[in-house]
Protein backbone atom coordinates (compact mmCIF):
# COMPACT_ATOMS: atom_id res chain seq x y z
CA UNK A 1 -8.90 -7.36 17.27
CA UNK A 2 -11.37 -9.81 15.76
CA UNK A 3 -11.04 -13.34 15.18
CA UNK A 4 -12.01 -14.94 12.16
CA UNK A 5 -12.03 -18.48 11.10
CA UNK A 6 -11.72 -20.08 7.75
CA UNK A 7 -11.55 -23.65 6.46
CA UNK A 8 -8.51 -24.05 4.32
CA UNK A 9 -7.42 -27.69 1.94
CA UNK A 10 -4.94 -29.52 3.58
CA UNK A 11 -2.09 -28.54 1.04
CA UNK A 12 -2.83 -25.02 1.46
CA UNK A 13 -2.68 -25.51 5.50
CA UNK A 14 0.64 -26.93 5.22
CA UNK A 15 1.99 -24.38 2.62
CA UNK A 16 1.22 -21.81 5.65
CA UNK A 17 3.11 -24.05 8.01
CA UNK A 18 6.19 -24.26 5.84
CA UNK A 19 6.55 -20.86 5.06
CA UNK A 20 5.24 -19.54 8.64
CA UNK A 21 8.72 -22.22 10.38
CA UNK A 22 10.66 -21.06 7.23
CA UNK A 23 10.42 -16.99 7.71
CA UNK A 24 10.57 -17.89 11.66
CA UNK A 25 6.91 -16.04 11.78
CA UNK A 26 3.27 -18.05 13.24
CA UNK A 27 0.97 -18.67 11.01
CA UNK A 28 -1.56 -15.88 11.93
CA UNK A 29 0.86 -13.41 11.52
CA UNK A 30 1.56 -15.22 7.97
CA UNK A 31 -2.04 -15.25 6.52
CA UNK A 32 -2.72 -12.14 8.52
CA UNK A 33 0.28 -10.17 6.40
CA UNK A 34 -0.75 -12.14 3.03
CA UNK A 35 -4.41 -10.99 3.56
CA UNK A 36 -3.38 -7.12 3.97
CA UNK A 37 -1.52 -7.73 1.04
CA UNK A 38 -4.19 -9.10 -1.10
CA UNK A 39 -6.27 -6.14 0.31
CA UNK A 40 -3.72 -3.85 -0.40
CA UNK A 41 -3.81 -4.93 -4.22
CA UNK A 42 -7.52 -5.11 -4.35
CA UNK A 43 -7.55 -1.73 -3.10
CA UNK A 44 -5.06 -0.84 -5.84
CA UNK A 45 -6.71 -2.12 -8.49
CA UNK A 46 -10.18 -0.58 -7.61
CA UNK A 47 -8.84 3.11 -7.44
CA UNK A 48 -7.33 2.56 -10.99
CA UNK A 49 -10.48 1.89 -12.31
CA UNK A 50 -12.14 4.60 -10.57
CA UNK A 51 -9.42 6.92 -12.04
CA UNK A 52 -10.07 5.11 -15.88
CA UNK A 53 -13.49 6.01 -15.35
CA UNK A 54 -13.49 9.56 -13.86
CA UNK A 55 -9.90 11.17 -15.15
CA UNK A 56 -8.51 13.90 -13.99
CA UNK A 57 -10.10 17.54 -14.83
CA UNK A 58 -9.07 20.92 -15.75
CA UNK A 59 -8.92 22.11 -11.93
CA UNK A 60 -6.65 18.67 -11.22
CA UNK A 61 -4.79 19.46 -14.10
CA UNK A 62 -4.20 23.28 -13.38
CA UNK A 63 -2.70 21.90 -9.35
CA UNK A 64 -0.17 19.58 -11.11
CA UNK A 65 0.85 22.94 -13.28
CA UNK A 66 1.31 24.61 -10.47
CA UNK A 67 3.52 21.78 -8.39
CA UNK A 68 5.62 21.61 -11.41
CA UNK A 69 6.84 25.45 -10.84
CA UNK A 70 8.67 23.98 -7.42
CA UNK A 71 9.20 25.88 -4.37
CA UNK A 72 8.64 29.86 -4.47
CA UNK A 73 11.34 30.45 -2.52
CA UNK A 74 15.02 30.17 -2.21
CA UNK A 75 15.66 27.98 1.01
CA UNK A 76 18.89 26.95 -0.47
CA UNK A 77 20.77 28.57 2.26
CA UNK A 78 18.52 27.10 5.48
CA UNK A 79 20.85 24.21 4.88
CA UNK A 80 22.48 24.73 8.28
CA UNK A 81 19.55 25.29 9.96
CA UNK A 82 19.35 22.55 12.23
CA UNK A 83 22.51 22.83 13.79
């Protein structure tokens, strides 16, 4: 694990305290959640635009065609399988 320091305001450094005593969680694992979070979204919103600028082609399309026919078989009656 790596540590990494930052320099916060002071009303952002108590905004972590009160919601790190308030959800009963420290304050690393606090920013550490909010910062996956934020770089969960950024993630997000970068694949959008990379599927706005490069959308789907005929091959894609023709796989989605073919998941929309469902299963091949009948395993209706593999309920019981398990047990």
């Amino acid at each position: 694990m790596t540590l990494l320091s930052v320099r916060l305001d002071d009303e952002v450094s108590d905004e972590i305290d009160t919601w790190s005593h308030y959800l009963g969680v420290s304050r690393s694992d606090l920013v550490r959640d909010a910062l996956r979070h934020h770089l969960v979204t950024l993630t997000g919103e970068r694949d959008s635009e990379i599927w706005e600028e490069h959308p789907l082609d005929e091959n894609d399309l023709q796989l989605s065609d073919i998941a929309d026919l469902g299963p091949t078989e009948d395993w209706s009656d593999w309920h019981d399988a398990a047990g």
